[in-house]
N, C-alpha and C. Protein backbone atom coordinates (compact mmCIF):
# COMPACT_ATOMS: atom_id res chain seq x y z
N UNK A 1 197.15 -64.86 116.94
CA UNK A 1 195.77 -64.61 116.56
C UNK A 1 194.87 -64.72 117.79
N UNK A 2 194.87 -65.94 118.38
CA UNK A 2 194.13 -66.06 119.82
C UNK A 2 194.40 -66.89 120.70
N UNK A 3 195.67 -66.27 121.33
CA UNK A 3 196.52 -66.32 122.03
C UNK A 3 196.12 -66.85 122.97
N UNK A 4 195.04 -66.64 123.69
CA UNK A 4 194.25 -66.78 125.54
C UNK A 4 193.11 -67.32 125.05
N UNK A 5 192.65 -68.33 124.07
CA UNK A 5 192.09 -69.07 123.97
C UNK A 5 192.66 -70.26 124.46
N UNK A 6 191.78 -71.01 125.28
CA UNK A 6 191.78 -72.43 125.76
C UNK A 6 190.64 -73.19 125.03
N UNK A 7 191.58 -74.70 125.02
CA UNK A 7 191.10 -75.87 124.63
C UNK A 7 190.91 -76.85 125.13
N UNK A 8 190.04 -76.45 126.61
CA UNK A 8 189.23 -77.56 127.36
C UNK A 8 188.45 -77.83 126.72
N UNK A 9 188.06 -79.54 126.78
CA UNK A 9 187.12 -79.97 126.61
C UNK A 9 185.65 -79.87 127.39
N UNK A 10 184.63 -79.76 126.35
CA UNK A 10 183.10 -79.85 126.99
C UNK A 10 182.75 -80.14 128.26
N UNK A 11 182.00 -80.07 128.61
CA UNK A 11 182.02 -81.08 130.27
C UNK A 11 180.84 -81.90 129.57
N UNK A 12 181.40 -83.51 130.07
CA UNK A 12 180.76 -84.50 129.43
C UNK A 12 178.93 -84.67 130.35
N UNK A 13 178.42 -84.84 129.83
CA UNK A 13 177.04 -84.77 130.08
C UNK A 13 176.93 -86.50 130.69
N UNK A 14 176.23 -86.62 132.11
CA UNK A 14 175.76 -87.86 132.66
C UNK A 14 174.95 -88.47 131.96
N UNK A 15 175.48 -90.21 131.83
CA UNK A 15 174.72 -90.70 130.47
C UNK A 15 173.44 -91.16 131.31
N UNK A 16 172.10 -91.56 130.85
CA UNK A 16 171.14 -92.22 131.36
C UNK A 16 171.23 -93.16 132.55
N UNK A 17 171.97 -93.95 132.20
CA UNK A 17 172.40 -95.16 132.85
C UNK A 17 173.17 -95.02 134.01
N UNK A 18 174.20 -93.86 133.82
CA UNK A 18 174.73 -93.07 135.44
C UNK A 18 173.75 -92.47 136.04
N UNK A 19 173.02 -91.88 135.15
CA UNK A 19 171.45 -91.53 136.34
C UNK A 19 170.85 -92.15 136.53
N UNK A 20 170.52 -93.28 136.14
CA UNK A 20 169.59 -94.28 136.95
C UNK A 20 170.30 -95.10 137.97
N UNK A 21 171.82 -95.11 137.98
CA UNK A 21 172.00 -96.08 139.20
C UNK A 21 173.06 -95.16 140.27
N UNK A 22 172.64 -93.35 140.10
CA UNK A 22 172.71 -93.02 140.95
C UNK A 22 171.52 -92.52 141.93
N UNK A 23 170.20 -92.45 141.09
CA UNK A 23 168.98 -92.41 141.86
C UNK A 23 169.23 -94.22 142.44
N UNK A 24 168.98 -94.84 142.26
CA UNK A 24 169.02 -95.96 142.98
C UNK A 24 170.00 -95.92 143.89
N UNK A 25 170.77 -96.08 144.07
CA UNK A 25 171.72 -95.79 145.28
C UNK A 25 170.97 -94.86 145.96
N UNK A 26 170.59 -93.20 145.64
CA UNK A 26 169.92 -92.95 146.47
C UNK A 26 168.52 -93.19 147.21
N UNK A 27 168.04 -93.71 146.52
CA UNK A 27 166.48 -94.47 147.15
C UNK A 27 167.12 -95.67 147.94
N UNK A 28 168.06 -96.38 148.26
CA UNK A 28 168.14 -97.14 148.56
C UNK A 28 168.40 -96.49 149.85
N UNK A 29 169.77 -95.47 150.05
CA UNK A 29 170.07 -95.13 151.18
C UNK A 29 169.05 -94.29 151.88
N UNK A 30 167.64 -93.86 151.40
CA UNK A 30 166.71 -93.33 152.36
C UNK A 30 166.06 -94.22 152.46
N UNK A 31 165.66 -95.22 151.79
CA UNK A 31 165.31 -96.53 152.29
C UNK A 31 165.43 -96.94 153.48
N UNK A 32 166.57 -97.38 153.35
CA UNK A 32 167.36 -98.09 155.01
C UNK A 32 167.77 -96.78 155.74
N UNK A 33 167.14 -95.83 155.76
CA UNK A 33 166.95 -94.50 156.90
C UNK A 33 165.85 -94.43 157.12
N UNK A 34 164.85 -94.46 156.34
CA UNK A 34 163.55 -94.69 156.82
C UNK A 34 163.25 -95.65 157.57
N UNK A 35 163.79 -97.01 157.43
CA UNK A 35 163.36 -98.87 158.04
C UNK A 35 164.57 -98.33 159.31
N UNK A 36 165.23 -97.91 159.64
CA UNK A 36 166.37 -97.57 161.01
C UNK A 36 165.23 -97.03 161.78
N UNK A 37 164.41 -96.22 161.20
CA UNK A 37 163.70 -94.75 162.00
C UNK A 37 162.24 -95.62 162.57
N UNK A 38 161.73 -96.20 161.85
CA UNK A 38 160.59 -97.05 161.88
C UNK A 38 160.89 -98.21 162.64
N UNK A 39 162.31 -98.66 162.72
CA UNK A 39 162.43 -99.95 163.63
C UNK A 39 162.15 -99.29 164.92
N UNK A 40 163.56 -98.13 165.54
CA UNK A 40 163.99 -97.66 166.45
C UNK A 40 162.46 -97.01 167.17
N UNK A 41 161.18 -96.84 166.63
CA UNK A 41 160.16 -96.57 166.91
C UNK A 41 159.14 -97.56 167.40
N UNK A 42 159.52 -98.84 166.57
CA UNK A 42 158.52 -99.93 166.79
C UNK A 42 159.10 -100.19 168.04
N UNK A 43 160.42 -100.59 168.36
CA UNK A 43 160.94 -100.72 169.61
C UNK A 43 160.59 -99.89 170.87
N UNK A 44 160.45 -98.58 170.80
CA UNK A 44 160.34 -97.53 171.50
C UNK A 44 158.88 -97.53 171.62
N UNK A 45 158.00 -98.21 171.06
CA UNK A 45 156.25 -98.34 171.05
C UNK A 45 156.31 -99.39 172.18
N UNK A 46 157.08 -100.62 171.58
CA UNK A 46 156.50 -102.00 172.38
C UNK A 46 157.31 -101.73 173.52
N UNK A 47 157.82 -100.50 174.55
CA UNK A 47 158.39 -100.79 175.59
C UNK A 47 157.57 -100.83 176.55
C-alpha cells in the first residue's frame, strides 16, 4: 500500500527551559568577551 513511507519521528521541539539556559550560556560568553576587550583597553589606556 505505502511502501516508501517512513516512520521518523517529529523533530522534538526545544523545551523553554533548554532555551533559557542556552541564552544564558550565551550572554555569559559575550559577557566575558566584552570584560577581556574592556580590560585589554583599560590596560592599553593607563600605559
Amino acid at each position: 500500500m505505502a511502501a516508501n513511507q517512513t516512520t521518523k519521528p517529529a523533530p522534538r521541539r526545544k523545551s523553554k527551559r533548554e532555551r533559557r539556559m542556552k541564552m544564558a550560556i550565551y550572554i555569559m560568553i559575550i559577557a566575558m568577551i566584552v570584560s577581556s576587550i574592556t580590560y585589554g583597553l583599560a590596560l592599553f589606556v593607563n600605559m
